[in-house]
PDB file of N, CA and C in Angstrom:
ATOM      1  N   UNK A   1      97.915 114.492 -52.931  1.00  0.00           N
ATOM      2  CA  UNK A   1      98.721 115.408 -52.158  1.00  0.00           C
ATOM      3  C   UNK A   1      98.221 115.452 -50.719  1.00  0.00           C
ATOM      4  N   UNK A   2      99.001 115.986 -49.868  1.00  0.00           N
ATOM      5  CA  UNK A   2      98.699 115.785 -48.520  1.00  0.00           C
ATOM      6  C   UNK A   2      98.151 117.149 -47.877  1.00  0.00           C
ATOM      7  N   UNK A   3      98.467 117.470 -46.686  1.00  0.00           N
ATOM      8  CA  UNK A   3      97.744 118.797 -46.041  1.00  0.00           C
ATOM      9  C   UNK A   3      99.865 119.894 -45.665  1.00  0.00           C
ATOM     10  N   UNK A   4      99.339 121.079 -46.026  1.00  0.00           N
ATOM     11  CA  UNK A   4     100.177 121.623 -45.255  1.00  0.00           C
ATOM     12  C   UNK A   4     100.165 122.372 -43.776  1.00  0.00           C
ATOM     13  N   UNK A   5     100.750 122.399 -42.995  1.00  0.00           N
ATOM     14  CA  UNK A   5     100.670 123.162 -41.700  1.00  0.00           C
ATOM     15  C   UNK A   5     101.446 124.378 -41.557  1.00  0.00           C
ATOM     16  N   UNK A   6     100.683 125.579 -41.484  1.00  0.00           N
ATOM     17  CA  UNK A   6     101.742 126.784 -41.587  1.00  0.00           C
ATOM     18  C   UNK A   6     101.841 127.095 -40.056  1.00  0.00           C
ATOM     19  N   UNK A   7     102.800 128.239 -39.497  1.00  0.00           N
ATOM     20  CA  UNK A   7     103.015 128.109 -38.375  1.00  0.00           C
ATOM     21  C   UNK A   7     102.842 130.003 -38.681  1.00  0.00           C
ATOM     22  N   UNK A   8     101.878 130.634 -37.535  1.00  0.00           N
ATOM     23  CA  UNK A   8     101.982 132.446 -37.982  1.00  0.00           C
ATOM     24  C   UNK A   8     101.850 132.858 -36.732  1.00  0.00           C
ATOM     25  N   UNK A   9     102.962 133.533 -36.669  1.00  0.00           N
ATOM     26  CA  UNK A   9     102.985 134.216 -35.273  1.00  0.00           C
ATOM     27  C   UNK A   9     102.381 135.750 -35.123  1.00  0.00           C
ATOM     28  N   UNK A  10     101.557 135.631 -34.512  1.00  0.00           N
ATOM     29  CA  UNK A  10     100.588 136.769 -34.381  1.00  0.00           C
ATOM     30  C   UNK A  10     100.455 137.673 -33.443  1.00  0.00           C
ATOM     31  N   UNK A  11     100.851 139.171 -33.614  1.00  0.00           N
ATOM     32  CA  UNK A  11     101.425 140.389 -32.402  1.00  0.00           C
ATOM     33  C   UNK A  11     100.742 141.114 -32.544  1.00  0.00           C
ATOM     34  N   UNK A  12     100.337 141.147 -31.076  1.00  0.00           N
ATOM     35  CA  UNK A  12      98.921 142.027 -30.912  1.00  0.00           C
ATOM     36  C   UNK A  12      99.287 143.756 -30.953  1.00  0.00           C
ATOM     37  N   UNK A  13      98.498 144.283 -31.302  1.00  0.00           N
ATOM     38  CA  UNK A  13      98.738 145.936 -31.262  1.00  0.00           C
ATOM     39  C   UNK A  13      99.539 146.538 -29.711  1.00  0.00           C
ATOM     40  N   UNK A  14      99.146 145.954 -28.318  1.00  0.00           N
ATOM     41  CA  UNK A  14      99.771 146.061 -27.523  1.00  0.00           C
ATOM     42  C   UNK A  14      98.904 145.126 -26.402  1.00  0.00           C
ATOM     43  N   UNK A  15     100.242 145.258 -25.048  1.00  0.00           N
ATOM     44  CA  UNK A  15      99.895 144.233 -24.222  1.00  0.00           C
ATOM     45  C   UNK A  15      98.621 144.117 -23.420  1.00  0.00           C
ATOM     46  N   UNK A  16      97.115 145.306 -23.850  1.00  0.00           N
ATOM     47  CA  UNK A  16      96.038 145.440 -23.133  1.00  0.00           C
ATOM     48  C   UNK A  16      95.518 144.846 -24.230  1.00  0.00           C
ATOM     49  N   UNK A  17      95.749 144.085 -24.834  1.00  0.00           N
ATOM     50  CA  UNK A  17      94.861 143.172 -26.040  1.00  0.00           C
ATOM     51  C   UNK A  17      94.364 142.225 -25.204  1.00  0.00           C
ATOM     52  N   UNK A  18      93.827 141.555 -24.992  1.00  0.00           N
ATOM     53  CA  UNK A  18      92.711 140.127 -24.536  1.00  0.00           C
ATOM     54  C   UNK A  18      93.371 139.129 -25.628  1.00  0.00           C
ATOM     55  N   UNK A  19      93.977 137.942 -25.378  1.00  0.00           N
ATOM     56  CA  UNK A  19      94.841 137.258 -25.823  1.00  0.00           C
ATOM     57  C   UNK A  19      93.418 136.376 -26.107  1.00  0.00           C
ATOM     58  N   UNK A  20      92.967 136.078 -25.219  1.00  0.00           N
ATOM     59  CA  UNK A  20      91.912 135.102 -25.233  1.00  0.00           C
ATOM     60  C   UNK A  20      90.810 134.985 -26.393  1.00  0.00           C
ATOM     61  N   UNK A  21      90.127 136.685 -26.175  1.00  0.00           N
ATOM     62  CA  UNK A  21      89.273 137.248 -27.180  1.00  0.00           C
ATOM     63  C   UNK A  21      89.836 137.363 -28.851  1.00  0.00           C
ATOM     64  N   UNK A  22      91.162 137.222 -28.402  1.00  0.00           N
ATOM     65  CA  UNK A  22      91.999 137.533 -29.956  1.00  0.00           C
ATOM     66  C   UNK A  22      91.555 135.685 -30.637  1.00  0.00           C
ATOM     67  N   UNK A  23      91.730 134.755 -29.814  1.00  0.00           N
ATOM     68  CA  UNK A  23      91.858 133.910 -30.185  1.00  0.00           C
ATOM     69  C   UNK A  23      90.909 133.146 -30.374  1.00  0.00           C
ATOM     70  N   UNK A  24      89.438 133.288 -29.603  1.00  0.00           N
ATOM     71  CA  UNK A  24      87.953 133.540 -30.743  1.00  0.00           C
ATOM     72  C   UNK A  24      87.994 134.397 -31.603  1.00  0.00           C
ATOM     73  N   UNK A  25      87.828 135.322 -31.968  1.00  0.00           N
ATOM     74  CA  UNK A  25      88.131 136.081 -33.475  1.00  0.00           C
ATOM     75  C   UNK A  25      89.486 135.466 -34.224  1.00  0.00           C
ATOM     76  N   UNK A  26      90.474 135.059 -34.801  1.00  0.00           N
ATOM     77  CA  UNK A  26      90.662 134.447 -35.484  1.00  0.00           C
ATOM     78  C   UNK A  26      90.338 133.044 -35.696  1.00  0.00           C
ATOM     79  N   UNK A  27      89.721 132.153 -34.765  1.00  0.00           N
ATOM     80  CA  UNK A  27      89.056 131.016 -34.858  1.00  0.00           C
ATOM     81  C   UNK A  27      87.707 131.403 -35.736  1.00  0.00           C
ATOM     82  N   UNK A  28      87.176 132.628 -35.765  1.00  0.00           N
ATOM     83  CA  UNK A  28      85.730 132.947 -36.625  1.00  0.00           C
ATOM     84  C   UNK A  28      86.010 133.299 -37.770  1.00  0.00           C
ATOM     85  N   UNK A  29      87.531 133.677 -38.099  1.00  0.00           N
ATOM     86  CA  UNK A  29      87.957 134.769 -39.053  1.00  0.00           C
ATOM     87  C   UNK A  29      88.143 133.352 -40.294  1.00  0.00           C
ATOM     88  N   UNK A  30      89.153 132.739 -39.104  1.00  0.00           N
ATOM     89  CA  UNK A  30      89.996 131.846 -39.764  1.00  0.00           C
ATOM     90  C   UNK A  30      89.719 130.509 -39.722  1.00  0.00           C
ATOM     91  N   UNK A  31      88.493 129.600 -39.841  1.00  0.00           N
ATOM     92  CA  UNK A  31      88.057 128.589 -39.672  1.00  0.00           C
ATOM     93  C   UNK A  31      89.132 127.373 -39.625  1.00  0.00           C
ATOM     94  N   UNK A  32      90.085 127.142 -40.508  1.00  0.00           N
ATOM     95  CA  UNK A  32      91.017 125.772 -40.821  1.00  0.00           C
ATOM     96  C   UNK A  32      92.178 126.259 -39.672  1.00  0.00           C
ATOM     97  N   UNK A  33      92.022 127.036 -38.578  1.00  0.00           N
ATOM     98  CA  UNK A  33      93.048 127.061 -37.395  1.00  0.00           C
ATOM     99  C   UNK A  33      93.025 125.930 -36.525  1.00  0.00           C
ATOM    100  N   UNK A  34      94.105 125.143 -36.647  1.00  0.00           N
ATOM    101  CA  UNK A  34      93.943 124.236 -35.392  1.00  0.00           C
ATOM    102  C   UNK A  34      94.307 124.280 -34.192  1.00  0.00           C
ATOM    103  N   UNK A  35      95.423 124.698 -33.883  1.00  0.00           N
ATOM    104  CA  UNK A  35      95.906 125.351 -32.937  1.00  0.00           C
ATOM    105  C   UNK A  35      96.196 126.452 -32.159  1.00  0.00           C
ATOM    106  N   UNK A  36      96.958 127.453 -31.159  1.00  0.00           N
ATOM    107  CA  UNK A  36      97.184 128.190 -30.941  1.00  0.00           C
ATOM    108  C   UNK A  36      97.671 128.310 -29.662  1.00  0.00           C
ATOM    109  N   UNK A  37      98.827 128.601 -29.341  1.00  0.00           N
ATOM    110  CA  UNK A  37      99.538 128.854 -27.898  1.00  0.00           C
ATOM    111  C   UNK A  37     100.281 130.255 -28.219  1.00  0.00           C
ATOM    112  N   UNK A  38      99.812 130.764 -26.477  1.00  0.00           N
ATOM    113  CA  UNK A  38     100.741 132.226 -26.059  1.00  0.00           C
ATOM    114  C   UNK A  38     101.636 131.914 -25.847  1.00  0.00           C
ATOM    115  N   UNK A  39     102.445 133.064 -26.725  1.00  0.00           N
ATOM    116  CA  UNK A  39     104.112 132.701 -26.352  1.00  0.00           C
ATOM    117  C   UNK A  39     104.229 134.098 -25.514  1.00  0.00           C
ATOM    118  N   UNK A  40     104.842 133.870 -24.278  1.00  0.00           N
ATOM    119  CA  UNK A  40     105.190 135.338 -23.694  1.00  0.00           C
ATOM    120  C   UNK A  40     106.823 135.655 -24.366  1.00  0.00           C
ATOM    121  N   UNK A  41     106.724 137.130 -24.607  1.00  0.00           N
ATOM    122  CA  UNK A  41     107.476 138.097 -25.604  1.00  0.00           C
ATOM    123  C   UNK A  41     108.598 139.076 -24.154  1.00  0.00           C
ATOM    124  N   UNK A  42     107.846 139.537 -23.378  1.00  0.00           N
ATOM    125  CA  UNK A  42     108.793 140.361 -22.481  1.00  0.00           C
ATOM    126  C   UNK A  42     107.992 141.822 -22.701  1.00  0.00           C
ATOM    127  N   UNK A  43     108.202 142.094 -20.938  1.00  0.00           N
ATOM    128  CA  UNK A  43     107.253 143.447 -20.682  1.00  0.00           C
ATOM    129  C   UNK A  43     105.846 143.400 -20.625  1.00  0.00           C
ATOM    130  N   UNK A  44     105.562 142.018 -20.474  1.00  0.00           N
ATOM    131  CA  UNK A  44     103.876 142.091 -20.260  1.00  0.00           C
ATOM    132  C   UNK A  44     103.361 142.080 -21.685  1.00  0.00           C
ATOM    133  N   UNK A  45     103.785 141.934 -22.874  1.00  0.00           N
ATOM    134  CA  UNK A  45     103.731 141.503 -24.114  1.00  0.00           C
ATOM    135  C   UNK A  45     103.737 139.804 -24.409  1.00  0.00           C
ATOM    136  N   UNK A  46     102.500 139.413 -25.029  1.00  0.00           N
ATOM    137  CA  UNK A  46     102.938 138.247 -25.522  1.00  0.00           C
ATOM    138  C   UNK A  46     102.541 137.910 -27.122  1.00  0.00           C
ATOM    139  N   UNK A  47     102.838 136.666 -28.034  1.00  0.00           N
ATOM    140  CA  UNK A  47     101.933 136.121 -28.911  1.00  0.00           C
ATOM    141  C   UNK A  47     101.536 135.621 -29.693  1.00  0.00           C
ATOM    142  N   UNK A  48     100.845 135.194 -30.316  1.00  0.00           N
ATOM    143  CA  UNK A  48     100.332 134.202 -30.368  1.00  0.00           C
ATOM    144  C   UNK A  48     101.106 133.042 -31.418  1.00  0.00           C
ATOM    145  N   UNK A  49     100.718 131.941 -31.365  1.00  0.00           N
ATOM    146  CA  UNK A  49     101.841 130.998 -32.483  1.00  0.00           C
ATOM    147  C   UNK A  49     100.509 130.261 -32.729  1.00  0.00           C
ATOM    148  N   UNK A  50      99.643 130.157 -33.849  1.00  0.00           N
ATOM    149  CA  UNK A  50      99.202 129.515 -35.016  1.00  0.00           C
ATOM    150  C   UNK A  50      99.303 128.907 -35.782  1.00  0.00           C
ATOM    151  N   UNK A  51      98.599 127.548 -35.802  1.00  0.00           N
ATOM    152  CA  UNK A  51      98.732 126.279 -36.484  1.00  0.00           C
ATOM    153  C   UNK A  51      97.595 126.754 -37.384  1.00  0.00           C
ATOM    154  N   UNK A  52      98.027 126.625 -38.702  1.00  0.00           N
ATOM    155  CA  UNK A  52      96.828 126.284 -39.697  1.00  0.00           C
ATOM    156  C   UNK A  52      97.127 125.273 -40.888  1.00  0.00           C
ATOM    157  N   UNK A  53      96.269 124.647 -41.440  1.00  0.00           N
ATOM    158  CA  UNK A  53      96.178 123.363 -42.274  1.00  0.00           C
ATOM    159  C   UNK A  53      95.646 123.866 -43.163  1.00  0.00           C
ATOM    160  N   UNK A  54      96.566 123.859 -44.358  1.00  0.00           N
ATOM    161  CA  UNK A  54      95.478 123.994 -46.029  1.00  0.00           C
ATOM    162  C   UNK A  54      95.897 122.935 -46.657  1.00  0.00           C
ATOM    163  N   UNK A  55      95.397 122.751 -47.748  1.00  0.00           N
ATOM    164  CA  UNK A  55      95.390 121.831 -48.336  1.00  0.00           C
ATOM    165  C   UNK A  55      97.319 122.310 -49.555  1.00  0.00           C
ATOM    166  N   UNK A  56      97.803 121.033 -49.462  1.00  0.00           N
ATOM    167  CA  UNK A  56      99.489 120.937 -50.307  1.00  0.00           C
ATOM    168  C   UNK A  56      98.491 121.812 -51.525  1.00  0.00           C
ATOM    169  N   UNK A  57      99.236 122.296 -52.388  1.00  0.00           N
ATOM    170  CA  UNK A  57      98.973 122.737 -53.829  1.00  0.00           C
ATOM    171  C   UNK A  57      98.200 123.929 -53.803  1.00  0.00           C
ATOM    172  N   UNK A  58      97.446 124.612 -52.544  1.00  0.00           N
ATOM    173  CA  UNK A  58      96.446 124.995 -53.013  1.00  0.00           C
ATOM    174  C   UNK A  58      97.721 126.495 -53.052  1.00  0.00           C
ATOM    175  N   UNK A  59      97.873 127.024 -54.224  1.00  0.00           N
ATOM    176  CA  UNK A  59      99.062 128.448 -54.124  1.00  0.00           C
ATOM    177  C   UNK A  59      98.358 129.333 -53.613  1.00  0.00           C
ATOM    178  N   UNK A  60      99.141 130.598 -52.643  1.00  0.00           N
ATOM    179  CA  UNK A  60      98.931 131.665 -52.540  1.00  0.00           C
ATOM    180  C   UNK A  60      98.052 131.654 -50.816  1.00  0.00           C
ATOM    181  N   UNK A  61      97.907 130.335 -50.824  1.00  0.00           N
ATOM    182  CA  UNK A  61      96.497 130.290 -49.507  1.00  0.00           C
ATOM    183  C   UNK A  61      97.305 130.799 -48.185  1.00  0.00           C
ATOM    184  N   UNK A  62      99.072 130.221 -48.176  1.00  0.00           N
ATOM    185  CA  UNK A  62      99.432 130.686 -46.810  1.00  0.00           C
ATOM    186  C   UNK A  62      99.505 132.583 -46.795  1.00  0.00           C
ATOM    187  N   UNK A  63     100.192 133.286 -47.664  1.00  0.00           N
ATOM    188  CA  UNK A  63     100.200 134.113 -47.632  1.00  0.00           C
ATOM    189  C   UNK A  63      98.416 134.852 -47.673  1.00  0.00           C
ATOM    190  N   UNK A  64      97.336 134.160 -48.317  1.00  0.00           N
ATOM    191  CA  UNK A  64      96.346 134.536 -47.937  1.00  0.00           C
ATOM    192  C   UNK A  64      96.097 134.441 -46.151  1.00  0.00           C
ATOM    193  N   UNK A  65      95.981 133.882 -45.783  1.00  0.00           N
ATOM    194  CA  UNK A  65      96.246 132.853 -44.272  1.00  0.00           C
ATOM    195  C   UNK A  65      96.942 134.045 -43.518  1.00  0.00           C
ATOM    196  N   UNK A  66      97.983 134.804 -43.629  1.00  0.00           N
ATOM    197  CA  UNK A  66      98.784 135.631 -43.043  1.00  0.00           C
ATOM    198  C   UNK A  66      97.757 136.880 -43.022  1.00  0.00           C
ATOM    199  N   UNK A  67      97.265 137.118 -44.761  1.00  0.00           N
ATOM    200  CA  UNK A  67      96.505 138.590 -44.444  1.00  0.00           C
ATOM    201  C   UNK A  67      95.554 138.786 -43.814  1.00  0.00           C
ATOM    202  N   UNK A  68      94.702 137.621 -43.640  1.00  0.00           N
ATOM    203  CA  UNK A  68      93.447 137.511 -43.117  1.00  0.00           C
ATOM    204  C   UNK A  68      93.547 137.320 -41.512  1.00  0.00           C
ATOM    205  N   UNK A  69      94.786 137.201 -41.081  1.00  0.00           N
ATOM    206  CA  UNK A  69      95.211 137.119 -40.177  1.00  0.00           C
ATOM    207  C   UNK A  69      95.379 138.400 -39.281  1.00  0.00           C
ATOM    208  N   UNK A  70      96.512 139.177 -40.477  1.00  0.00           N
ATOM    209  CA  UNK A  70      96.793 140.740 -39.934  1.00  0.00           C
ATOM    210  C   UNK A  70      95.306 141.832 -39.956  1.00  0.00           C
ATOM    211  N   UNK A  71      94.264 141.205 -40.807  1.00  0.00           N
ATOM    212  CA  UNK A  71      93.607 142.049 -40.617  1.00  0.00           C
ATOM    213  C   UNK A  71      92.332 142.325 -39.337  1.00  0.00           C
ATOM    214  N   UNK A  72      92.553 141.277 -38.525  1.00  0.00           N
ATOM    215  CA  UNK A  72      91.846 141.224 -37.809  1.00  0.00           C
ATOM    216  C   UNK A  72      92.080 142.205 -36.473  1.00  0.00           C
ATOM    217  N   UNK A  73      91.296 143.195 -36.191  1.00  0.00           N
ATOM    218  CA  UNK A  73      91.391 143.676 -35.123  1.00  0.00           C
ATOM    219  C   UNK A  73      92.064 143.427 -34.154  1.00  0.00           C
ATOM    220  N   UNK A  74      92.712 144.659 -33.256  1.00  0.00           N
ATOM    221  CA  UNK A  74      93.824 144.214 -32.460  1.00  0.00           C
ATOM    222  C   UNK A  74      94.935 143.332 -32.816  1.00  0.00           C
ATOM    223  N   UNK A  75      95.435 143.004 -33.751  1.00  0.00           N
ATOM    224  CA  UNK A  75      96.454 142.480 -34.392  1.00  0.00           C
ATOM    225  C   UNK A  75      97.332 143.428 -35.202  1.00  0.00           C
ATOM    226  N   UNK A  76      98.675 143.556 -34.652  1.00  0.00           N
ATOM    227  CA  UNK A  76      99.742 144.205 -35.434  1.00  0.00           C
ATOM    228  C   UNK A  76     100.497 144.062 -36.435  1.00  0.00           C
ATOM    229  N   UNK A  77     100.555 142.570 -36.346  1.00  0.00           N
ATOM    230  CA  UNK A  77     100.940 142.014 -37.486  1.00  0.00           C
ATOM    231  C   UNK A  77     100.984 140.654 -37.717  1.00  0.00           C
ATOM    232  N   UNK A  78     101.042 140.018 -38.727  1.00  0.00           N
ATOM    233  CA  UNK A  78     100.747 138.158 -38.411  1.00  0.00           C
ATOM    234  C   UNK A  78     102.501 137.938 -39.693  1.00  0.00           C
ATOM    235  N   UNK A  79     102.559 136.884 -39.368  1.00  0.00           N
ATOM    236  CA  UNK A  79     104.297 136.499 -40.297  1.00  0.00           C
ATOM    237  C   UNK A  79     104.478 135.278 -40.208  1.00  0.00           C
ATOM    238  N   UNK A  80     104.311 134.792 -40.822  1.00  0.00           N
ATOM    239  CA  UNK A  80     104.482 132.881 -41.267  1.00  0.00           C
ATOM    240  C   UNK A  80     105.969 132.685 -40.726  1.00  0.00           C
ATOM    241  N   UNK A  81     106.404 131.860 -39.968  1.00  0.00           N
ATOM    242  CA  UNK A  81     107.529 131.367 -39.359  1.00  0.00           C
ATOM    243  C   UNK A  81     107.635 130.315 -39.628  1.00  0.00           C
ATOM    244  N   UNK A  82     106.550 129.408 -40.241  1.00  0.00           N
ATOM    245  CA  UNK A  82     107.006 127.992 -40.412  1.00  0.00           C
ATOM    246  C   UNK A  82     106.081 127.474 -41.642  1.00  0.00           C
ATOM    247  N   UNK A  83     106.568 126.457 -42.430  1.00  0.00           N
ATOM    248  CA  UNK A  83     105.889 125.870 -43.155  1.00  0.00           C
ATOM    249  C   UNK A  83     106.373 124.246 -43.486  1.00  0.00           C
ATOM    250  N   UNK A  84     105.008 123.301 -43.377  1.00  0.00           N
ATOM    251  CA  UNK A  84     105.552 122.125 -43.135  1.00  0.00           C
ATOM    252  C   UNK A  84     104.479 121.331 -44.011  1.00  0.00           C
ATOM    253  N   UNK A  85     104.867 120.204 -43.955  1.00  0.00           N
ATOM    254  CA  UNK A  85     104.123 119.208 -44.805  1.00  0.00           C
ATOM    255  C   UNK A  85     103.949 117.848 -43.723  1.00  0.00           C
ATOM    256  N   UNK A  86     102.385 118.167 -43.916  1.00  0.00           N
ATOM    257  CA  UNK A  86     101.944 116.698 -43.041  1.00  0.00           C
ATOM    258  C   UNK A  86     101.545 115.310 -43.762  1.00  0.00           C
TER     259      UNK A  86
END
């Protein structure tokens, strides 16, 4: 089996969040992150779009992937938008 790539868009509690700092802490949180670009949202709001890679088969890991996501400080909420097969 191959790798999957989930795609989680991640909204910070509000726009005095540190986009930057958000994005070392889920790189510590979330080790298998490969990516990550700010998406600007409107009003000085932006955020974040997350690449992560688990392994095809492994069940339950993206929605794990999402919580471990939302629970990280300064984060409002995290929501899988994409799921793909590499």
């Amino acid at each position: 089996m191959g790798d999957v790539v989930i795609i989680v868009k991640v909204m910070p509690e509000s726009p005095e969040v540190d986009l930057e700092g958000l994005k070392v802490a889920i790189k510590e949180k979330y080790p298998g992150t490969q990516d990550m670009q700010i998406e600007p949202i409107g009003f000085g709001l932006s955020s974040l779009k997350v690449a992560i890679v688990i392994p095809d088969g492994d069940g339950g890991a993206a929605e794990e992937a999402e919580k471990i996501l939302a629970s990280i400080k300064g984060v409002e909420s995290a929501e899988i938008v994409s799921l793909t097969l590499t």
